[in-house]
C-alpha atoms as a PDB file:
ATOM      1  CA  UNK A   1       8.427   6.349 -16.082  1.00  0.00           C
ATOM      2  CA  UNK A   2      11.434   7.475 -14.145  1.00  0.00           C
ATOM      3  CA  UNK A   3      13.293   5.026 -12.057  1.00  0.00           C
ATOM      4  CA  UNK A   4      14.783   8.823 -10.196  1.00  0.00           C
ATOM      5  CA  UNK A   5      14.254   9.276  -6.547  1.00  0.00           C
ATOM      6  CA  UNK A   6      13.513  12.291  -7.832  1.00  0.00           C
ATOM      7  CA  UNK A   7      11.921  15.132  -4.797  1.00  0.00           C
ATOM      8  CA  UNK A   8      10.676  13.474  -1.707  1.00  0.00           C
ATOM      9  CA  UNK A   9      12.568  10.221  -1.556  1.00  0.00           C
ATOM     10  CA  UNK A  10      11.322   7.881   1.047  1.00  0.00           C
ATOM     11  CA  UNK A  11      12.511   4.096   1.874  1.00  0.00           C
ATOM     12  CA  UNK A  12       9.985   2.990  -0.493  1.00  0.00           C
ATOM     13  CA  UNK A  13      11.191   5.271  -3.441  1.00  0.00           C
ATOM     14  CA  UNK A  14      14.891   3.972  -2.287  1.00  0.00           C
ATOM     15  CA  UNK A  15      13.780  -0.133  -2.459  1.00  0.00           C
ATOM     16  CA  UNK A  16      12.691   0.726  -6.265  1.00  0.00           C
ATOM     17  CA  UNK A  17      15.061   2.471  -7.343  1.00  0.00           C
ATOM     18  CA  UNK A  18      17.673   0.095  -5.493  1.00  0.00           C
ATOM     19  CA  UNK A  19      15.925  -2.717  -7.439  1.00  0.00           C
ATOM     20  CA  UNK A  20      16.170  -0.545 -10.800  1.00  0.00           C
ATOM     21  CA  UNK A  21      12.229  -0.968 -10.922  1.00  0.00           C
ATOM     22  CA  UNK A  22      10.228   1.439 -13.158  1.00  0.00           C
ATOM     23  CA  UNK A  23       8.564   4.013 -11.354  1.00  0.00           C
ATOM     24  CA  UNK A  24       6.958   7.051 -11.046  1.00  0.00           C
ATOM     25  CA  UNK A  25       6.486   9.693  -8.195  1.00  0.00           C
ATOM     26  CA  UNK A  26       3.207  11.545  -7.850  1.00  0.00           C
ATOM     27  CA  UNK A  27       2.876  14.536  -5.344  1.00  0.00           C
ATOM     28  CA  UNK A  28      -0.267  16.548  -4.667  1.00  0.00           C
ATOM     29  CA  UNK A  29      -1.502  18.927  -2.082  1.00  0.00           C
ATOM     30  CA  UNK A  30      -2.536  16.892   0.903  1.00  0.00           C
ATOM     31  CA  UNK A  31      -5.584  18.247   2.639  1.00  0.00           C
ATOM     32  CA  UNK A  32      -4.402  18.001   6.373  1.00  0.00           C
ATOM     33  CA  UNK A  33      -8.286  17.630   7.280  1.00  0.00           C
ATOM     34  CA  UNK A  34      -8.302  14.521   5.341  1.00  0.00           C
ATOM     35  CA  UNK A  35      -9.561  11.484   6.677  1.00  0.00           C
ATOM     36  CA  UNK A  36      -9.964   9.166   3.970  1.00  0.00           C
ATOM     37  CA  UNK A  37      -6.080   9.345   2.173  1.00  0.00           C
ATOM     38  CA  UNK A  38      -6.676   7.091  -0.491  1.00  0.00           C
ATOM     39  CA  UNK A  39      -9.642   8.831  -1.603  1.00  0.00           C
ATOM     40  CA  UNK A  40      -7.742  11.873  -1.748  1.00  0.00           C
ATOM     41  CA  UNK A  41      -5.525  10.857  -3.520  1.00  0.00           C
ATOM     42  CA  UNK A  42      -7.471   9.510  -6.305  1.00  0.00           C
ATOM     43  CA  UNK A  43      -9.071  12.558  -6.657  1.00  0.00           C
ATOM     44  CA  UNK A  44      -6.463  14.807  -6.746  1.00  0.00           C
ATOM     45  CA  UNK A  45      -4.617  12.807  -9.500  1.00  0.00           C
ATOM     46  CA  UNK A  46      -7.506  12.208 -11.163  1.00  0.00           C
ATOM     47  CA  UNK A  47      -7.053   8.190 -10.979  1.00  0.00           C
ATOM     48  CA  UNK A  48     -10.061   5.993 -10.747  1.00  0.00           C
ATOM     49  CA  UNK A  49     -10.496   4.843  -7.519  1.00  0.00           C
ATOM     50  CA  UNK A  50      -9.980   0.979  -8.109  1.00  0.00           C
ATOM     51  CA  UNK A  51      -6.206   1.843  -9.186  1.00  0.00           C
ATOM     52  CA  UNK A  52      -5.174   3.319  -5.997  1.00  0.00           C
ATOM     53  CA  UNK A  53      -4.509   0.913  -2.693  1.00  0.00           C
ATOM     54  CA  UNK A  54      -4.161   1.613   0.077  1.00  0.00           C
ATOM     55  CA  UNK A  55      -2.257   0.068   2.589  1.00  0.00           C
ATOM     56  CA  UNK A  56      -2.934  -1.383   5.701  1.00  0.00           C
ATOM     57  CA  UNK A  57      -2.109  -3.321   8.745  1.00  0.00           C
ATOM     58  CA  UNK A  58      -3.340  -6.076  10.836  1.00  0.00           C
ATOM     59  CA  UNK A  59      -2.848  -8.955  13.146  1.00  0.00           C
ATOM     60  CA  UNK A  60      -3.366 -12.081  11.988  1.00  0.00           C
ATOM     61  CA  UNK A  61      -3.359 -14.503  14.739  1.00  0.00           C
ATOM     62  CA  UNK A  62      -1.258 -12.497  16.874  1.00  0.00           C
ATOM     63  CA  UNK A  63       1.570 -11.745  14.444  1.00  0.00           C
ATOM     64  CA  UNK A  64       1.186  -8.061  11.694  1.00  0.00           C
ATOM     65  CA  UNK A  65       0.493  -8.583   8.037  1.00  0.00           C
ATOM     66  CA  UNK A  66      -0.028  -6.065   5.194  1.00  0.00           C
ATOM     67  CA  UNK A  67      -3.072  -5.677   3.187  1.00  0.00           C
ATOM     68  CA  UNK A  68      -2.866  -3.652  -0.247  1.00  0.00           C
ATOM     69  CA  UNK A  69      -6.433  -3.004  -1.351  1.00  0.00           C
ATOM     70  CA  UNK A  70      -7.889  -0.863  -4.011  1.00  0.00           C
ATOM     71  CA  UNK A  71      -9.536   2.191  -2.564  1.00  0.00           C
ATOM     72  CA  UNK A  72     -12.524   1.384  -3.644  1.00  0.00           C
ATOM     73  CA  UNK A  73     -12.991  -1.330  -1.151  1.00  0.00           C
ATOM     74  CA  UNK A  74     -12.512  -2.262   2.090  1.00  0.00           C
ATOM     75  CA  UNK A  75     -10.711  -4.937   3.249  1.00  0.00           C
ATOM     76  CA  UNK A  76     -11.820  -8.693   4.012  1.00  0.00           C
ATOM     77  CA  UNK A  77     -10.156  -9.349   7.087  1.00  0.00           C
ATOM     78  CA  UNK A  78     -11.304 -13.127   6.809  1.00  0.00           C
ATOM     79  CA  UNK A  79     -10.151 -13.564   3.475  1.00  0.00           C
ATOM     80  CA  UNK A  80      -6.971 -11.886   4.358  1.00  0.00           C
ATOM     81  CA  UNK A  81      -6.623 -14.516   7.885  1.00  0.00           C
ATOM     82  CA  UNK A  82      -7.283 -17.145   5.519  1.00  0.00           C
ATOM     83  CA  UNK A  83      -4.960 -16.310   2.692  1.00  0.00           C
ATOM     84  CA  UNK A  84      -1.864 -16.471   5.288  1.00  0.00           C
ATOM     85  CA  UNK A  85      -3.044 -19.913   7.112  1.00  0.00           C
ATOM     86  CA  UNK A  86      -4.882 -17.924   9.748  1.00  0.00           C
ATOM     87  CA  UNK A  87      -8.495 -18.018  11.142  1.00  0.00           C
ATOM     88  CA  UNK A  88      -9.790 -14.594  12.166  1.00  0.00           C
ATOM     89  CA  UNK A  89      -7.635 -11.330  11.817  1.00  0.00           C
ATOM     90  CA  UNK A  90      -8.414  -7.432  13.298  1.00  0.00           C
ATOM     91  CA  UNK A  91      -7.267  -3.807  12.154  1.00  0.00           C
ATOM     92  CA  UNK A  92      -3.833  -3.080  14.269  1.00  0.00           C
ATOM     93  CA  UNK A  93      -3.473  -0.563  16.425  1.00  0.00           C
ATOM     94  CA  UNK A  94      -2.403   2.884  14.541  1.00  0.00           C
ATOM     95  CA  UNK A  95       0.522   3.255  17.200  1.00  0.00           C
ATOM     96  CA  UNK A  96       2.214   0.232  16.603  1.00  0.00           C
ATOM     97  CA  UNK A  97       1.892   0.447  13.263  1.00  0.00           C
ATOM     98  CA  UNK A  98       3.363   3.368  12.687  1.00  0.00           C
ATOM     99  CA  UNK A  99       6.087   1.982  14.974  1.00  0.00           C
ATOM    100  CA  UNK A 100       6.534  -1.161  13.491  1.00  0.00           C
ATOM    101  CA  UNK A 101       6.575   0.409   9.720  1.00  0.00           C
ATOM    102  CA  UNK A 102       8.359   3.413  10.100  1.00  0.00           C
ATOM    103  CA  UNK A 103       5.297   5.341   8.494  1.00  0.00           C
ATOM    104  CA  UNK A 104       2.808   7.650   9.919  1.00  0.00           C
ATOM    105  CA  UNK A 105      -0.880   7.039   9.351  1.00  0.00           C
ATOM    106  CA  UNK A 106      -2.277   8.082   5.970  1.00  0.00           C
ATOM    107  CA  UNK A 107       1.134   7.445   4.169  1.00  0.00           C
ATOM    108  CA  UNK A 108       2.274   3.870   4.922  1.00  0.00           C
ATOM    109  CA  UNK A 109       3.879   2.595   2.107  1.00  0.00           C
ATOM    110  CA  UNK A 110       3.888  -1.779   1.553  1.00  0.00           C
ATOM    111  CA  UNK A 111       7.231  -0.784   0.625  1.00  0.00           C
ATOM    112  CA  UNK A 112      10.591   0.072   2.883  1.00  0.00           C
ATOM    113  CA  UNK A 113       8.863  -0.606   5.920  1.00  0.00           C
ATOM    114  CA  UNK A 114      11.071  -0.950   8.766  1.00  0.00           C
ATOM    115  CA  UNK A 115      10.302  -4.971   9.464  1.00  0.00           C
ATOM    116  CA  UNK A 116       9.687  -6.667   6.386  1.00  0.00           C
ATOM    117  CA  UNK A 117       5.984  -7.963   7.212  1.00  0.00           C
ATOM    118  CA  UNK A 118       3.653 -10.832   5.313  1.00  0.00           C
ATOM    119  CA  UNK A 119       2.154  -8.732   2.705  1.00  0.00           C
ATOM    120  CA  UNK A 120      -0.916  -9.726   0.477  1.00  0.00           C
ATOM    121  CA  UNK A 121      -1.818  -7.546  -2.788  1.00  0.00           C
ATOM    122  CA  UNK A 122      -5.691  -7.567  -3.641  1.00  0.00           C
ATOM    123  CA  UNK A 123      -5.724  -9.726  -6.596  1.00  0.00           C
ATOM    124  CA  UNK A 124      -7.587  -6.962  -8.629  1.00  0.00           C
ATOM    125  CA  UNK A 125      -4.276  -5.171  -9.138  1.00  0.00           C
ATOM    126  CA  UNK A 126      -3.353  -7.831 -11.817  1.00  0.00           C
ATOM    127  CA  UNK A 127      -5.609  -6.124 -13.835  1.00  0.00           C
ATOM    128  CA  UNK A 128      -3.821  -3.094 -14.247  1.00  0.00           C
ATOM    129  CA  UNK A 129      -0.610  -2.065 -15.926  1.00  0.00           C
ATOM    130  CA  UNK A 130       0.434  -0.274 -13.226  1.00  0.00           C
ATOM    131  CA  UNK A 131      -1.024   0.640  -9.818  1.00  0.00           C
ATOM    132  CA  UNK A 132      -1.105   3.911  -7.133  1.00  0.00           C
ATOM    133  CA  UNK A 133      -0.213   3.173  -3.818  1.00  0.00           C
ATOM    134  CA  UNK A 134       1.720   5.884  -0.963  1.00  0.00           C
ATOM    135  CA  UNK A 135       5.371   6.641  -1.465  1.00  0.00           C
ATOM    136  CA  UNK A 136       5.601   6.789   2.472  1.00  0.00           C
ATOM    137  CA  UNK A 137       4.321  10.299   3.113  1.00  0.00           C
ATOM    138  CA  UNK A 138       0.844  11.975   2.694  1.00  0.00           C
ATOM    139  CA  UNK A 139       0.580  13.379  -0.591  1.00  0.00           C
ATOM    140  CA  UNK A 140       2.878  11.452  -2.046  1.00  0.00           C
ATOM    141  CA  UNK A 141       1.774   8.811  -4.892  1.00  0.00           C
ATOM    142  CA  UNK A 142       4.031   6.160  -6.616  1.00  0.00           C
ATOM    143  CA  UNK A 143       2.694   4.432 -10.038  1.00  0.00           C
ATOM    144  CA  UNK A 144       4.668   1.219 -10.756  1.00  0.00           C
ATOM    145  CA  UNK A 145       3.749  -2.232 -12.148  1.00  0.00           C
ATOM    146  CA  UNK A 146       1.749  -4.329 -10.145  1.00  0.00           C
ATOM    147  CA  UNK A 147       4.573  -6.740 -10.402  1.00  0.00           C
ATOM    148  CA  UNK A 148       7.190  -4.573  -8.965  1.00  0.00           C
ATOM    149  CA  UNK A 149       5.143  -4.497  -5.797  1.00  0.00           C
ATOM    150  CA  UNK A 150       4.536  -8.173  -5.726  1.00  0.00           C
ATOM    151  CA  UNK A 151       8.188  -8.876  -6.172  1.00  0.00           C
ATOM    152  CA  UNK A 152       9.838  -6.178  -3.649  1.00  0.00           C
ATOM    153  CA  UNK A 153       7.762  -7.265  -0.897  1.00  0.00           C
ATOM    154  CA  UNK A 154       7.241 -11.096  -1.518  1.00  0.00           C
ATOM    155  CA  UNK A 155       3.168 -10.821  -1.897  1.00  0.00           C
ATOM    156  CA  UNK A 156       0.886 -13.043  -2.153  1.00  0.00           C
ATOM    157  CA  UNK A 157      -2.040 -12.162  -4.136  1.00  0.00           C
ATOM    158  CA  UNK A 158      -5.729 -13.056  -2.581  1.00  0.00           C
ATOM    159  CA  UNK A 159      -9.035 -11.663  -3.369  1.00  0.00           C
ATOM    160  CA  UNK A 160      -8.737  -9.183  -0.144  1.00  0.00           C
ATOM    161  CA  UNK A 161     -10.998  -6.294  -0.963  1.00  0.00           C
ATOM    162  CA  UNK A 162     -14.372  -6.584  -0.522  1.00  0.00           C
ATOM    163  CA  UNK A 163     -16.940  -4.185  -1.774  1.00  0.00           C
ATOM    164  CA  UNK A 164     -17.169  -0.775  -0.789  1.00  0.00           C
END
C-alpha cells in the first residue's frame, strides 16, 4: 500500500496521509448515469460487494451522523438512532449534506469532511483486512484498514447494515 496522495488527492486522501496511515487509491471510470455508486464501484474493481461502504448521512434526533455500511446492505436507521443514544433517525437531505461535508453526492467520503460529524462503521468491516470506501470524488476508491477509518474519524462500530 502507498501512504502517497498520489493523483486525485482529496481531504480524505490528505487526513491519511497526514496521519501516516497505510493506504491505497483506486480510480475507475465513473459511469455519469450511475445511480447506485457503491455498486459501481465494486464492480468496476472487481471487489465483492460486502467490502465496499458506502457512506451516508442522517439526522439523528435533529443533529447529522455518518453511517459507513457495506454495499451490500442498506442501512438500519434504528439501529444507527440507537447506537448514538437516539430514538428514531431519517436519510438527510442531499443538499445539506453535501454542504455540511464538503462532498457531492455519490463521493462522500467518512473522511475530511468539512464538520467532523458522529460517525458509526457497520461492524462487519472488522472482518476484513482492509475495506473500500470513496476517496471524496466519484470514481475514486481508497482501500485502508478498517482500523484506520475507525481511528481518523472516532467511530463507533454498531451492527448498522441490514440486509439488502
Amino acid at each position: 500500500m502507498s501512504r502517497a496522495k498520489a493523483q486525485g488527492g482529496t481531504p480524505a486522501t490528505v487526513a491519511l496521509t497526514k496521519a501516516k496511515a497505510e493506504f491505497t487509491l483506486h480510480p475507475y471510470e465513473h459511469d455519469a448515469h450511475a445511480q447506485a455508486y457503491g455498486e459501481e464501484a465494486a464492480d468496476a474493481l472487481g471487489v465483492p460487494h460486502e467490502r465496499i461502504f458506502k457512506t451516508l448521512v442522517a439526522e439523528v434526533e435533529g443533529a447529522l451522523a455518518v453511517a459507513v455500511v457495506p454495499v451490500s446492505g442498506k442501512l438500519d436507521l434504528k439501529a444507527l438512532a440507537a447506537a448514538l443514544g437516539g430514538k428514531k433517525a431519517a436519510m438527510a437531505d442531499a443538499a445539506k449534506v453535501e454542504r455540511v461535508t464538503g462532498y457531492v453526492v455519490g463521493g462522500i467520503s467518512p473522511l475530511g469532511q468539512r464538520k467532523r460529524l458522529p460517525t458509526v462503521v457497520d461492524a462487519s468491516a472488522l472482518e476484513f483486512a482492509t475495506i473500500y470506501f470513496s476517496a471524496g470524488k466519484r470514481g475514486l476508491q481508497i482501500e485502508t484498514a478498517p482500523a484506520n477509518l475507525i481511528s481518523l474519524t472516532g467511530a463507533l462500530t454498531a451492527a448498522i447494515g441490514g440486509a439488502g
